[in-house]
Every structure is written in C-alpha cells, then in structure tokens.
PDB file of N, CA and C in Angstrom:
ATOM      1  N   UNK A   1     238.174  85.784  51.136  1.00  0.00           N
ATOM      2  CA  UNK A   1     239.058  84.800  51.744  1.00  0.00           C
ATOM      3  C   UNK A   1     239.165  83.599  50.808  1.00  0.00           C
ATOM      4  N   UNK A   2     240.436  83.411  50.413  1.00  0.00           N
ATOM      5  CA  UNK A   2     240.352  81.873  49.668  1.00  0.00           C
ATOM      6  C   UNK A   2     240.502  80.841  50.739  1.00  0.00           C
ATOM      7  N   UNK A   3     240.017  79.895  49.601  1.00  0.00           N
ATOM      8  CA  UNK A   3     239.827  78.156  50.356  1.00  0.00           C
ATOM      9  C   UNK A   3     241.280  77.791  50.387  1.00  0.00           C
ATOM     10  N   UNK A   4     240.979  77.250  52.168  1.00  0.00           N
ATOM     11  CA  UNK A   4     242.202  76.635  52.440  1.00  0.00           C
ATOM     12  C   UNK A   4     241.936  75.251  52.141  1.00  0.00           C
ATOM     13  N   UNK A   5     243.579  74.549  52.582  1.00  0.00           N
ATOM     14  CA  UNK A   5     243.567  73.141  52.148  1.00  0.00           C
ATOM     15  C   UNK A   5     244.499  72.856  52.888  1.00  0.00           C
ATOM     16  N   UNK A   6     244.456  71.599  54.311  1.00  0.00           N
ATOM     17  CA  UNK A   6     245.573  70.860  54.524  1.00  0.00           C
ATOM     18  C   UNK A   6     245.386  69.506  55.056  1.00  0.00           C
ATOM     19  N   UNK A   7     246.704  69.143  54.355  1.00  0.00           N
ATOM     20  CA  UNK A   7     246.606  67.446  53.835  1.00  0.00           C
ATOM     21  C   UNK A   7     247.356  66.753  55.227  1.00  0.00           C
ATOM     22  N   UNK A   8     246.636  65.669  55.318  1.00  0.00           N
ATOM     23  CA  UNK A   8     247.570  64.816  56.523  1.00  0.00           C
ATOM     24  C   UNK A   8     247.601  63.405  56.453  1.00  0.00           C
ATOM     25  N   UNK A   9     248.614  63.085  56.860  1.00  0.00           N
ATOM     26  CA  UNK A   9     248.890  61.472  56.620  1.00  0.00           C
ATOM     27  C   UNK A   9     247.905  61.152  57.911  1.00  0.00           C
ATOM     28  N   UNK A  10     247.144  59.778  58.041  1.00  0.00           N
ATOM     29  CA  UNK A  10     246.307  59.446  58.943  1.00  0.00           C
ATOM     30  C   UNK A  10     246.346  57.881  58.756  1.00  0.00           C
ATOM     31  N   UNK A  11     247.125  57.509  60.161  1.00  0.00           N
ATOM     32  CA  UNK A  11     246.754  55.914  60.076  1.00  0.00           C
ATOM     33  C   UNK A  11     245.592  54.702  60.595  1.00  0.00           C
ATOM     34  N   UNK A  12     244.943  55.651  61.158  1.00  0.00           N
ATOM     35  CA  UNK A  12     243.623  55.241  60.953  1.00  0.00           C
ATOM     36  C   UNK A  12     242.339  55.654  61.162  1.00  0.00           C
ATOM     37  N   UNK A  13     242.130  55.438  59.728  1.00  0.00           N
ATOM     38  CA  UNK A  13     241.230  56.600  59.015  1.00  0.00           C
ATOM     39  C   UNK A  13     239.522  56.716  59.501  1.00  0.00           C
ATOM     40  N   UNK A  14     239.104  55.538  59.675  1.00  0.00           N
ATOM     41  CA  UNK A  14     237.613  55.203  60.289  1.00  0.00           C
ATOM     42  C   UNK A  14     237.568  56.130  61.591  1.00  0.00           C
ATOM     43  N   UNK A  15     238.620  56.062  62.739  1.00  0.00           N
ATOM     44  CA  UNK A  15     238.741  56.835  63.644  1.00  0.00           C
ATOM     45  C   UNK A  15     238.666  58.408  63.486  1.00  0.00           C
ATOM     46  N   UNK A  16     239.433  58.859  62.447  1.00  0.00           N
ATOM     47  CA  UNK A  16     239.854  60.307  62.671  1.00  0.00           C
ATOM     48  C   UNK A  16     238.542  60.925  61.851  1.00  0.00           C
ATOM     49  N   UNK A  17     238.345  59.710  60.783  1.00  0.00           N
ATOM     50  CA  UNK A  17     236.438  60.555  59.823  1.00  0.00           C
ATOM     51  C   UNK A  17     235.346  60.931  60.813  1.00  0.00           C
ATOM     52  N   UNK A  18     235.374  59.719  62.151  1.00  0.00           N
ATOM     53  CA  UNK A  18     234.220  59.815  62.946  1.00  0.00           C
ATOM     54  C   UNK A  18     234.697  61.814  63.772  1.00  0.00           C
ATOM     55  N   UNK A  19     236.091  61.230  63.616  1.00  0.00           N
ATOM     56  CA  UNK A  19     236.082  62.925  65.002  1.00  0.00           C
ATOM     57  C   UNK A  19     235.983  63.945  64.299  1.00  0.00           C
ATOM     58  N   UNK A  20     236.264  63.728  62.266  1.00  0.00           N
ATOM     59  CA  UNK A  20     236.278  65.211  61.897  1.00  0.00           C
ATOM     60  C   UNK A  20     234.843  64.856  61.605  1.00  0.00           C
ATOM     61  N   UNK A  21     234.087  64.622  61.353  1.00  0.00           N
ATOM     62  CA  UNK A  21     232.713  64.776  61.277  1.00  0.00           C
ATOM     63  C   UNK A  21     231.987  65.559  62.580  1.00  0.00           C
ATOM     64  N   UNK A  22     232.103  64.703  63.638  1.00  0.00           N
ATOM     65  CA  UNK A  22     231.478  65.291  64.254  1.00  0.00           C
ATOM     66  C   UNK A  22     232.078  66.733  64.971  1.00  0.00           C
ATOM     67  N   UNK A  23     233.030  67.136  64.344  1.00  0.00           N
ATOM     68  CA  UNK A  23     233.798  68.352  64.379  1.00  0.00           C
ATOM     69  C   UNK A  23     233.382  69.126  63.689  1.00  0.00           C
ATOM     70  N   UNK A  24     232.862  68.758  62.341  1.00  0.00           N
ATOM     71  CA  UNK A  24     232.431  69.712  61.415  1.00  0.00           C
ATOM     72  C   UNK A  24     230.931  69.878  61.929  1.00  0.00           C
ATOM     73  N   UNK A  25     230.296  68.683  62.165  1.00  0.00           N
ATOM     74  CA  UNK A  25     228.451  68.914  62.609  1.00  0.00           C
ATOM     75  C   UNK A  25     228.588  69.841  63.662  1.00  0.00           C
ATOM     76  N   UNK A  26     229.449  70.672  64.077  1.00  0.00           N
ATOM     77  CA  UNK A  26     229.301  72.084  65.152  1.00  0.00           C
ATOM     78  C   UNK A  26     229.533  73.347  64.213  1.00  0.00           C
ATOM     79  N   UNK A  27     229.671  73.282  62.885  1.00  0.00           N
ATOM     80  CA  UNK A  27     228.989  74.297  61.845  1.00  0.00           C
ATOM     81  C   UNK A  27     227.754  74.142  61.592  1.00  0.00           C
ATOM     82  N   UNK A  28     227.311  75.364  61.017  1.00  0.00           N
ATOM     83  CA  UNK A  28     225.810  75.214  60.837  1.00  0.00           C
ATOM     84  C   UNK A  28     225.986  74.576  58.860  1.00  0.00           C
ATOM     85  N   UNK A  29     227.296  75.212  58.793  1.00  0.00           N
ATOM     86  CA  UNK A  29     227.315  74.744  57.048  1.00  0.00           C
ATOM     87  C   UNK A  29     228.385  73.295  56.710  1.00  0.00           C
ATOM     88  N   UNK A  30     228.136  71.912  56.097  1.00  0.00           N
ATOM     89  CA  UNK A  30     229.331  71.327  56.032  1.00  0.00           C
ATOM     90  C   UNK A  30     228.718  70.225  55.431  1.00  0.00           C
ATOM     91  N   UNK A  31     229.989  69.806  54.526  1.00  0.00           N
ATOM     92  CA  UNK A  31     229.721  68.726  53.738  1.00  0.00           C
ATOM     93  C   UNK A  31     230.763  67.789  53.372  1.00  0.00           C
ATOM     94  N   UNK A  32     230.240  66.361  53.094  1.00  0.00           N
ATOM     95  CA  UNK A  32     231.539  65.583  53.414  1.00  0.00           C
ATOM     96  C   UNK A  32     231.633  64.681  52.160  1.00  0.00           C
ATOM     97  N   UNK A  33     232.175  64.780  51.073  1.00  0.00           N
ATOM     98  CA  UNK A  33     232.170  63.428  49.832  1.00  0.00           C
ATOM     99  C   UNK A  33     233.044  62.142  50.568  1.00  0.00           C
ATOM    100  N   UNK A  34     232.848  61.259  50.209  1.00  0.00           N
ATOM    101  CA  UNK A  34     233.200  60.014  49.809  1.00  0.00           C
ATOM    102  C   UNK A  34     232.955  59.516  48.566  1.00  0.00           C
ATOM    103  N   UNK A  35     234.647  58.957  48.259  1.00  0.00           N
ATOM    104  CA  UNK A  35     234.385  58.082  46.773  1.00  0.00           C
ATOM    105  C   UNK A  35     233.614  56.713  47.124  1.00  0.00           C
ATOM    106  N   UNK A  36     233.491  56.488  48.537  1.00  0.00           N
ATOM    107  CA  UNK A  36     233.247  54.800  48.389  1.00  0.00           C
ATOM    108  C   UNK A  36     233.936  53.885  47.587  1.00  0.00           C
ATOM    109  N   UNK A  37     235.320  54.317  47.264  1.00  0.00           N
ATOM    110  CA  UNK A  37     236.029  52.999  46.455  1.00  0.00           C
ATOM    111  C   UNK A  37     235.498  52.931  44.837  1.00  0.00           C
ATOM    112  N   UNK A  38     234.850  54.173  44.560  1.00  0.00           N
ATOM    113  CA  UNK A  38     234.673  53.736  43.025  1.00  0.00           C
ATOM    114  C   UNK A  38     235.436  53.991  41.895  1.00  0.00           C
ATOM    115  N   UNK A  39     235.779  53.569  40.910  1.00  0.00           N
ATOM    116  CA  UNK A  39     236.400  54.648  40.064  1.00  0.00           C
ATOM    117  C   UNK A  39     235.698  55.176  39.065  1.00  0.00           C
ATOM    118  N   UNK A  40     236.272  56.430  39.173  1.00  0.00           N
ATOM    119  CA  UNK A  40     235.863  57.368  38.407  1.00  0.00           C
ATOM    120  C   UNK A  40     236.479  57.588  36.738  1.00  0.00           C
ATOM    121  N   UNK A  41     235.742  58.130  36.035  1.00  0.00           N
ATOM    122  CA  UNK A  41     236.278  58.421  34.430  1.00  0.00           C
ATOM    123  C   UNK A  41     237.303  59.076  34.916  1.00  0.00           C
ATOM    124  N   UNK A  42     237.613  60.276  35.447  1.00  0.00           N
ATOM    125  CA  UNK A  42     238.745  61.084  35.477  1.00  0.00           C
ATOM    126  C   UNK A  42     239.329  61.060  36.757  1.00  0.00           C
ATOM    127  N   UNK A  43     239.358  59.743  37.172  1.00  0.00           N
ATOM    128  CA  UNK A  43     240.136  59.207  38.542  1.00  0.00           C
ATOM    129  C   UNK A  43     239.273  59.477  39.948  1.00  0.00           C
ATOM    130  N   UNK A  44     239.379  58.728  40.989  1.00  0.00           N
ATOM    131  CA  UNK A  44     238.658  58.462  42.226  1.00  0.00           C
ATOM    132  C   UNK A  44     239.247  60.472  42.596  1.00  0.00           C
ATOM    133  N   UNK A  45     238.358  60.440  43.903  1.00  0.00           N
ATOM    134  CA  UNK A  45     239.242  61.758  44.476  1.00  0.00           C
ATOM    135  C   UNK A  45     238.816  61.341  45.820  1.00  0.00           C
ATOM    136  N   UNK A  46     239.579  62.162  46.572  1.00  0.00           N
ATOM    137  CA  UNK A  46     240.356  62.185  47.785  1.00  0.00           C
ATOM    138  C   UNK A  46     238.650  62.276  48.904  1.00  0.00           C
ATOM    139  N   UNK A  47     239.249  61.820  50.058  1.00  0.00           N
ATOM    140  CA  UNK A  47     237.484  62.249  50.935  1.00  0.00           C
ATOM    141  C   UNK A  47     237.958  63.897  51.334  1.00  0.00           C
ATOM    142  N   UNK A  48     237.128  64.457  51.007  1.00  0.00           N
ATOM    143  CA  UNK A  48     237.101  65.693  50.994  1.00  0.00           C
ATOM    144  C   UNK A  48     235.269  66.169  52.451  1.00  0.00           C
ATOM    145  N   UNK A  49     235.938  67.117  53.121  1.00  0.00           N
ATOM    146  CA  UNK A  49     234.983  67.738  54.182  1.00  0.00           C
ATOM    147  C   UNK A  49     235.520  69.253  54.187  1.00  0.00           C
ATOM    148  N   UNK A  50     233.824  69.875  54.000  1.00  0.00           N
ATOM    149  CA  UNK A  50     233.991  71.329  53.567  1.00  0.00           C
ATOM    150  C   UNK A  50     233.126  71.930  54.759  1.00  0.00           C
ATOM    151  N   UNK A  51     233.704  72.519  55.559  1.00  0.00           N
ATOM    152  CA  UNK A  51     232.455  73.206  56.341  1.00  0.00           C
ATOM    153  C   UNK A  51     232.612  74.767  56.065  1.00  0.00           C
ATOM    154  N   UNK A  52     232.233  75.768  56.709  1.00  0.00           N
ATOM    155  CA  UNK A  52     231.719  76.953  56.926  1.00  0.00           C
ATOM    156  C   UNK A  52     230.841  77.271  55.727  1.00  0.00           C
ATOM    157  N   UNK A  53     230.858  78.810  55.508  1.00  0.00           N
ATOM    158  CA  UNK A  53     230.442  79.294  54.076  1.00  0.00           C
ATOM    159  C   UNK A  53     230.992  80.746  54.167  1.00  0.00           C
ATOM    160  N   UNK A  54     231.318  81.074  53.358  1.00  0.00           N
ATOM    161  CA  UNK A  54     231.791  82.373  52.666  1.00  0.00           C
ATOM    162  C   UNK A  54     230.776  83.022  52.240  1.00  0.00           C
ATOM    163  N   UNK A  55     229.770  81.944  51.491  1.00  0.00           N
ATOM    164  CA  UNK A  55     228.827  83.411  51.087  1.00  0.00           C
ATOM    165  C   UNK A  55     227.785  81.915  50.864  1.00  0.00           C
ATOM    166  N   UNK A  56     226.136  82.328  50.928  1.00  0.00           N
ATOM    167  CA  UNK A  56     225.471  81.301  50.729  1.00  0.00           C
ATOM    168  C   UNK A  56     224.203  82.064  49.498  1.00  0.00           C
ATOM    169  N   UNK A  57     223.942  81.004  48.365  1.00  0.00           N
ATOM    170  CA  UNK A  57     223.463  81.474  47.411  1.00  0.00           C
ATOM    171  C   UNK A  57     221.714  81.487  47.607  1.00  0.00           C
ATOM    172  N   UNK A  58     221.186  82.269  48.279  1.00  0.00           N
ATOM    173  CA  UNK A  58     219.576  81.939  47.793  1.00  0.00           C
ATOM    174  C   UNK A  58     218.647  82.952  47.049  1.00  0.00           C
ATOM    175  N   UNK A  59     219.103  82.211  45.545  1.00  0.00           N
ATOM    176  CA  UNK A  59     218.478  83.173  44.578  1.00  0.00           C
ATOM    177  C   UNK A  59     216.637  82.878  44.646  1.00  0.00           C
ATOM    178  N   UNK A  60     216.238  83.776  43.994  1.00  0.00           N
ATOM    179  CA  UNK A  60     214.679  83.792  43.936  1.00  0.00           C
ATOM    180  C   UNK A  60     214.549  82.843  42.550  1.00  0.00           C
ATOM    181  N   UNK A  61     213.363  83.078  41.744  1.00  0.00           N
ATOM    182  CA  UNK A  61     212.836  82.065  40.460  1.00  0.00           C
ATOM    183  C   UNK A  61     214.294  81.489  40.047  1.00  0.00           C
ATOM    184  N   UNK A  62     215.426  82.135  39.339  1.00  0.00           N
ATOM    185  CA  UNK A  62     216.334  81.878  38.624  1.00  0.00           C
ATOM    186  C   UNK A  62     216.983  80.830  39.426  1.00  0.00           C
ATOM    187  N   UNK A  63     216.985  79.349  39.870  1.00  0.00           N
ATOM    188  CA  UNK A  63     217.939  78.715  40.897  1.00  0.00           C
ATOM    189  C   UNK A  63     218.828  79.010  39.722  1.00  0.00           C
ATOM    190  N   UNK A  64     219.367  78.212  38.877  1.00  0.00           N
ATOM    191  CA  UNK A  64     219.787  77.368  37.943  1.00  0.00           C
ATOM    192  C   UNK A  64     221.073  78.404  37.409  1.00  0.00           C
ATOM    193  N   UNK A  65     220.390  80.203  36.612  1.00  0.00           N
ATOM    194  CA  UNK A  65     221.129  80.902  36.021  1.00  0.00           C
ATOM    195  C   UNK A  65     221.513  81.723  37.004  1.00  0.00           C
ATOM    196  N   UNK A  66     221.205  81.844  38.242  1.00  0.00           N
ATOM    197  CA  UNK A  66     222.333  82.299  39.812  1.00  0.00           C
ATOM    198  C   UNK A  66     223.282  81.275  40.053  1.00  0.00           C
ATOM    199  N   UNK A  67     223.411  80.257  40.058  1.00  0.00           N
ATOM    200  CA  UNK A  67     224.404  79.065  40.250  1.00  0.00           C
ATOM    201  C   UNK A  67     225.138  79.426  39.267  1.00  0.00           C
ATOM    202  N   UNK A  68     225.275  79.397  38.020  1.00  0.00           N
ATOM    203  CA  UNK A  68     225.943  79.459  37.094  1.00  0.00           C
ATOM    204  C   UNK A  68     226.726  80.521  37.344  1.00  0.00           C
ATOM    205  N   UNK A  69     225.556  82.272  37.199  1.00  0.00           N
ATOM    206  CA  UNK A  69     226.640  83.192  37.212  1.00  0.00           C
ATOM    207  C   UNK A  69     227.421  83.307  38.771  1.00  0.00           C
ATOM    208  N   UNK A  70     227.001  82.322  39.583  1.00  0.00           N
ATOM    209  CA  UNK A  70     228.678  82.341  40.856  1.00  0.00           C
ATOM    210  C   UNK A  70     229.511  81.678  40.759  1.00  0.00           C
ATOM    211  N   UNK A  71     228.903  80.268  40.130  1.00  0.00           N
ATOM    212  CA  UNK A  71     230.135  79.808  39.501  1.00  0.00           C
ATOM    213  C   UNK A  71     231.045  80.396  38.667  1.00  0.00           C
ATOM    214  N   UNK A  72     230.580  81.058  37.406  1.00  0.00           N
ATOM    215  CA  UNK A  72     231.569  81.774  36.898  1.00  0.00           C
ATOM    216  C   UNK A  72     232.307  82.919  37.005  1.00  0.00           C
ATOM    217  N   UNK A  73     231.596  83.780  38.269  1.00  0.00           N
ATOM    218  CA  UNK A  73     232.198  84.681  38.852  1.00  0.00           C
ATOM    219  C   UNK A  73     233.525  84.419  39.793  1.00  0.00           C
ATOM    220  N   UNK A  74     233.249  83.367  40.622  1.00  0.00           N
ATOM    221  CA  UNK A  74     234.242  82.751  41.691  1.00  0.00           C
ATOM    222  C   UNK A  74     234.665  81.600  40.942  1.00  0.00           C
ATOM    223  N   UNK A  75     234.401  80.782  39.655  1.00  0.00           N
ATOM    224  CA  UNK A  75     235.158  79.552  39.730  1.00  0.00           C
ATOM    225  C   UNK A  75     235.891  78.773  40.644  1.00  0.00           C
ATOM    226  N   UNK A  76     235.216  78.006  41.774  1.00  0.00           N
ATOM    227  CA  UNK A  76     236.038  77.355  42.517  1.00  0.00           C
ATOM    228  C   UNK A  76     234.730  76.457  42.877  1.00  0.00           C
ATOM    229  N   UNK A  77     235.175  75.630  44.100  1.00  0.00           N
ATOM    230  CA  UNK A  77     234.510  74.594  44.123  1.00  0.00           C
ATOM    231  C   UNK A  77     233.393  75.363  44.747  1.00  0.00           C
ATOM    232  N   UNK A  78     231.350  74.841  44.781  1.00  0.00           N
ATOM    233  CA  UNK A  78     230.710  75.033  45.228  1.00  0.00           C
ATOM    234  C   UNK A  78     229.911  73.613  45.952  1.00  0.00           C
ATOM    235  N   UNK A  79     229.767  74.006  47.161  1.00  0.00           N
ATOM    236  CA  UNK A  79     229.190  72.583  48.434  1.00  0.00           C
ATOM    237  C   UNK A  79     227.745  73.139  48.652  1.00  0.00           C
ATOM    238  N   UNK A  80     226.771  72.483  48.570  1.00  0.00           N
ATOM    239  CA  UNK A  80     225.563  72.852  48.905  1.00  0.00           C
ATOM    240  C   UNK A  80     224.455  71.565  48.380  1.00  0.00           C
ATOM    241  N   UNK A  81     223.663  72.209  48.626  1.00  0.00           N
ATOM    242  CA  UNK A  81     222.570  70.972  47.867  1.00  0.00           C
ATOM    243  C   UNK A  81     221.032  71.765  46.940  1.00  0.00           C
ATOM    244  N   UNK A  82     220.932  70.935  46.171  1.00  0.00           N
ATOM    245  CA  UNK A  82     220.001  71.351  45.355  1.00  0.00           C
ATOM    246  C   UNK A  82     217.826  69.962  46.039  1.00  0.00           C
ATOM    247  N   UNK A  83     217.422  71.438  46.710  1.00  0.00           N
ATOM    248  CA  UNK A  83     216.494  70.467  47.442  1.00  0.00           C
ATOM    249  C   UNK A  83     215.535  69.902  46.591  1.00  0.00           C
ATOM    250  N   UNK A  84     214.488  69.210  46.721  1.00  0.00           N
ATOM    251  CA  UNK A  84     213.443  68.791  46.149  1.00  0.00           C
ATOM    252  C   UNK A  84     212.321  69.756  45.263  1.00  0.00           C
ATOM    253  N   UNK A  85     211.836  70.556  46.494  1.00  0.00           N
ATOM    254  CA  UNK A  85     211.232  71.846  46.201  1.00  0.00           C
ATOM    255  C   UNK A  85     211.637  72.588  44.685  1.00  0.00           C
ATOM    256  N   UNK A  86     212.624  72.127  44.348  1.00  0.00           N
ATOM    257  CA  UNK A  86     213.348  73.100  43.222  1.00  0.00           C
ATOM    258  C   UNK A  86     212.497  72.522  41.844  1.00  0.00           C
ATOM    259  N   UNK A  87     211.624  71.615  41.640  1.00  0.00           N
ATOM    260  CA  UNK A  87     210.927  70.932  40.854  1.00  0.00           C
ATOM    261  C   UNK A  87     210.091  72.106  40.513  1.00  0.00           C
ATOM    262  N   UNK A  88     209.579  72.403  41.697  1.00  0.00           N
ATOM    263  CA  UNK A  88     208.265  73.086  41.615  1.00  0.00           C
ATOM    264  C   UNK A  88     208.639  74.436  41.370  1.00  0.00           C
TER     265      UNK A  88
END
C-alpha cells in the first residue's frame, strides 16, 4: 500500500492539531513533527502526523544495517524512534 497524503486549508490550527492528535493517539503507531518556526538549511517543512504502520522494523544485533537496507529497499519516508537501549 503506498503512503497517502491529504492537504487541507485549516483556519485554526491550535484547534484542529489538538483533535488530530488525539485522533491519531487511538493508533497504537503515530508520530507527529513540528518545525516550531525554525528554519531549516533546505527550508522549514510542513507539520506532518503519521500514524499506522505498514510494516514495523525489529531487527536483531544489526539495528543500523536493517534500517538502511529498508530504507533502500522502500525509499520513502521512515517514522519510528531509535531508543536508548540501542547504545548497549
């Protein structure tokens, strides 16, 4: 399944972040960027909220060279987090 995308004009925005948030916190998977107003080298980007998952990566020893080869298998965006534990 590819990633969908749809865009909407919203006039006020503090309101509609609180309802898609807590819209998305009824996935078990979801993640939400904010630029916070900064700029970026290659321009600010948009607030972006990603929930479900298509496929979830939990490789054994290799974190690092499993990330890579899904990234380069699927090239597209990947949402997740890299925990603490991963030190060790």
């Amino acid at each position: 399944m590819l990633r969908q995308q749809q865009h909407y004009q919203i006039n006020n925005s503090d309101a509609f972040m609180a309802r898609a948030l807590r819209w998305a916190g009824q996935h078990t998977h979801a993640a939400y960027l904010n630029p916070n107003g900064h700029q970026y080298l290659h321009g600010a980007f948009r607030h972006l909220l990603a929930f479900g998952a298509h496929r979830i990566l939990k490789p054994g020893e290799e974190y690092f060279e499993a990330l890579q080869k899904d990234w380069e298998q699927h090239q597209d965006w990947l949402f997740g987090y890299l925990s603490y534990e991963l030190k060790n």
